[in-house]
Protein backbone atom coordinates (compact mmCIF):
# COMPACT_ATOMS: atom_id res chain seq x y z
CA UNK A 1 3.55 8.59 -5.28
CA UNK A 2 2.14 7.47 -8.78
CA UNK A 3 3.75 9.38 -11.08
CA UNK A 4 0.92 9.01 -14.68
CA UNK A 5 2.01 9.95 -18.11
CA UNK A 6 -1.18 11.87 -18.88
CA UNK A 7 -4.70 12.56 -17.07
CA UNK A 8 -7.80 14.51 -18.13
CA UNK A 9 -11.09 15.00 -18.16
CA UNK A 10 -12.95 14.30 -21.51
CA UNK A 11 -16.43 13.96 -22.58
CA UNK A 12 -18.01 11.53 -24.85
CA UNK A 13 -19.25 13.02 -27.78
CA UNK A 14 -20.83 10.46 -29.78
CA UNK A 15 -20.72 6.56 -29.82
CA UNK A 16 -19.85 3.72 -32.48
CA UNK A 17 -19.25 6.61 -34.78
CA UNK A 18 -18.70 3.37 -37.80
CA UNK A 19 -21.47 1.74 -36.62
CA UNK A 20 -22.30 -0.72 -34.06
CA UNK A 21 -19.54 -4.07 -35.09
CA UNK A 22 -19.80 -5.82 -30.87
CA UNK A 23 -22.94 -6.70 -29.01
CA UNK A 24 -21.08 -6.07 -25.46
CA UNK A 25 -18.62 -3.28 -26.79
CA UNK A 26 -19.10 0.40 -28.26
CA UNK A 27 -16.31 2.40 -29.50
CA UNK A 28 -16.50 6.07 -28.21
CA UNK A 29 -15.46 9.49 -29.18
CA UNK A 30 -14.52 11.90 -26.86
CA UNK A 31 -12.51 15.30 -26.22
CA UNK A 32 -10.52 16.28 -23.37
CA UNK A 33 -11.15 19.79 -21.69
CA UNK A 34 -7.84 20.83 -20.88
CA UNK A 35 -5.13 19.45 -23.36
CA UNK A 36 -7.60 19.17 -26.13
CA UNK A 37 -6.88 15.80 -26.77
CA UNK A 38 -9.17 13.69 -29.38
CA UNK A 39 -9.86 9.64 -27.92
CA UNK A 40 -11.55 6.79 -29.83
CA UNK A 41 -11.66 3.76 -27.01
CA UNK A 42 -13.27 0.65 -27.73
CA UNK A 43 -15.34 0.47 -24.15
CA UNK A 44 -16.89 -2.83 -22.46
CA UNK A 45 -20.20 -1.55 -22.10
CA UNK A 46 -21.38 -4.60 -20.01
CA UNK A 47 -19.25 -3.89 -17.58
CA UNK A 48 -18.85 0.31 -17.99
CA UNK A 49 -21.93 1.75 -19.95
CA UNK A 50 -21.18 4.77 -21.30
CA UNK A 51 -23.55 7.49 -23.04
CA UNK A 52 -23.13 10.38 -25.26
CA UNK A 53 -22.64 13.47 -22.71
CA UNK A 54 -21.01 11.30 -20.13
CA UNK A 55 -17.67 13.28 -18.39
CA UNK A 56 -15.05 11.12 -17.18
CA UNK A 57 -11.37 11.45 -15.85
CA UNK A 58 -9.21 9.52 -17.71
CA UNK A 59 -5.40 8.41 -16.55
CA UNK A 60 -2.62 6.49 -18.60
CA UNK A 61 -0.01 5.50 -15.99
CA UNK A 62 2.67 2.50 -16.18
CA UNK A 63 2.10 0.99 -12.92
CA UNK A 64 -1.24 0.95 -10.60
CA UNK A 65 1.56 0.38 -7.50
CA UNK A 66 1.01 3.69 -5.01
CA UNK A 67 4.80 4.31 -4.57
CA UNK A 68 5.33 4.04 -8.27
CA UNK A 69 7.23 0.27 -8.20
CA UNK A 70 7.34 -1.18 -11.69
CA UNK A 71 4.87 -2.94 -11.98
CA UNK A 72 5.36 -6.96 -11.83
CA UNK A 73 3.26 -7.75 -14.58
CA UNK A 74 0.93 -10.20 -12.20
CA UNK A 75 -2.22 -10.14 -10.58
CA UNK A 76 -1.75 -10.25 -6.87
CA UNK A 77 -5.01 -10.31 -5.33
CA UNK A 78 -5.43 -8.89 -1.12
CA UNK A 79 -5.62 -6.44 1.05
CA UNK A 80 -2.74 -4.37 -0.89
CA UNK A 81 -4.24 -0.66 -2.14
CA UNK A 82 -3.47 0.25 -5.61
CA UNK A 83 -3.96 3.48 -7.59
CA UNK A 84 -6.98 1.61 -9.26
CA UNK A 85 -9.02 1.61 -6.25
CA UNK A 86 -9.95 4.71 -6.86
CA UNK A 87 -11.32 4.46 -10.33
CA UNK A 88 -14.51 2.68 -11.88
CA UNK A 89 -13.03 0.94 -14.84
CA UNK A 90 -9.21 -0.29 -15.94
CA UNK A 91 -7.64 -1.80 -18.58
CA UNK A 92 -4.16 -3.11 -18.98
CA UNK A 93 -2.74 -2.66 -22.72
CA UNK A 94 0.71 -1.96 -24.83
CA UNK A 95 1.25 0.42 -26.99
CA UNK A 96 1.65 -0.56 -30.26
CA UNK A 97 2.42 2.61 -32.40
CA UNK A 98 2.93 6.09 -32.65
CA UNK A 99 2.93 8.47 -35.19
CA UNK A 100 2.40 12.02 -36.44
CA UNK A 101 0.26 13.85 -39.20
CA UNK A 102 0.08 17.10 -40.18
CA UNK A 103 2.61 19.90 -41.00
CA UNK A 104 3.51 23.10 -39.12
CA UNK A 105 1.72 24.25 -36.38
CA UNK A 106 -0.81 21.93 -36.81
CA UNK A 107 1.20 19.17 -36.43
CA UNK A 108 -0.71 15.96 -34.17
CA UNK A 109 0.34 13.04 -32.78
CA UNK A 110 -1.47 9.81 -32.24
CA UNK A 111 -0.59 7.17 -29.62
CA UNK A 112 -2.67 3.50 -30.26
CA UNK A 113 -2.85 1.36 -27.31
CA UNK A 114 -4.36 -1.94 -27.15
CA UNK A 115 -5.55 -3.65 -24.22
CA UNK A 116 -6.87 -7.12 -25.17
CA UNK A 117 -8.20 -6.06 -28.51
CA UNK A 118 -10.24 -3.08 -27.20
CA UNK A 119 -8.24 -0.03 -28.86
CA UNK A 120 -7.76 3.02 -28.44
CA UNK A 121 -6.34 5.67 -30.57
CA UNK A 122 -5.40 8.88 -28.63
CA UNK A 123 -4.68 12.12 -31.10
CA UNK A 124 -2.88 15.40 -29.70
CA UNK A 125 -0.11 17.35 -28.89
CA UNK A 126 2.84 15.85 -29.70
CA UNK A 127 4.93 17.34 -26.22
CA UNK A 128 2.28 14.87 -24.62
CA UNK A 129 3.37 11.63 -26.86
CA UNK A 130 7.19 12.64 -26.35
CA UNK A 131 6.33 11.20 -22.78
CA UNK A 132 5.32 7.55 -23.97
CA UNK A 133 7.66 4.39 -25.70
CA UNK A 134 6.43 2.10 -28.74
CA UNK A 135 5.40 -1.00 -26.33
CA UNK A 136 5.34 0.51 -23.57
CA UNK A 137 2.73 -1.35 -21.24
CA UNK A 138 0.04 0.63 -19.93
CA UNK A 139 -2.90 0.94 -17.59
CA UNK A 140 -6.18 3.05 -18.34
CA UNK A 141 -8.02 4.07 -15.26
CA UNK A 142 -11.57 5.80 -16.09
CA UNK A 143 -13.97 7.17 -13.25
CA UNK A 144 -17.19 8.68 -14.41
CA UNK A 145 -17.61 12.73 -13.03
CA UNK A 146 -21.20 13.79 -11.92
CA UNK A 147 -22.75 15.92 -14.57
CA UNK A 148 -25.27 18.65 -13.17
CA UNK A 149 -28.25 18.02 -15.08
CA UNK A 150 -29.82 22.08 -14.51
């Protein structure tokens, strides 16, 4: 089984917060429901549009293999089923620094990933970044969530 580093649910709150810079990608804000996590991701909107109120699960995980095998670092395209196949949208990225701000109990850590030059800084509990490495390689699955619209 695929063992991921962190997984939650988070909704976009507002897009290109410093304006729009890319014709084909927006940079979105969003916060996660259960570990209260903060996320700025620089999103290929040709590919994965995304809109202010949009919910979506989002999982970091080291390898997209289902038994958890490293991964080999190569495409191998056929019949083989991978933990993406189950999501709408992946990236592949390192992670390129880590730090902390704050003091006290208020104390936040922030994990920056890049994948191709689309960024992403992710800002939170630090007990969640204790489970990542400076270059770590990673994957970012994303899968949209129906939203009731009452």
């Amino acid at each position: 089984m695929v063992e991921t580093l962190f997984e939650d649910i988070f909704r976009v709150d507002q897009l290109d917060p410093d304006g729009k810079k890319f014709d084909k990608v927006n940079r979105i804000e969003a916060r996660s429901d259960q570990f209260d996590m903060y996320m700025q991701l620089d999103v290929n909107t040709e590919v994965y549009p995304m809109h202010v109120g949009d919910k979506f699960m989002m999982v970091l995980a080291t390898t997209l293999n289902l038994d958890g095998t490293p991964d080999s670092g190569f495409f191998t395209p056929g019949g083989r089923k991978s933990l993406a196949d189950k999501f709408d949208y992946v990236m592949h990225g390192k992670l390129y620094r880590i730090s902390e701000e704050g003091s006290g109990a208020n104390v936040k850590a922030d994990l920056y990933v890049s994948f191709g030059g689309l960024l992403m800084l992710l800002r939170g509990d630090p007990s969640i970044a204790a489970k990542f490495e400076l270059d770590q390689r990673l994957f970012i699955l994303m899968m949209k969530l129906q939203v009731d619209k009452a």
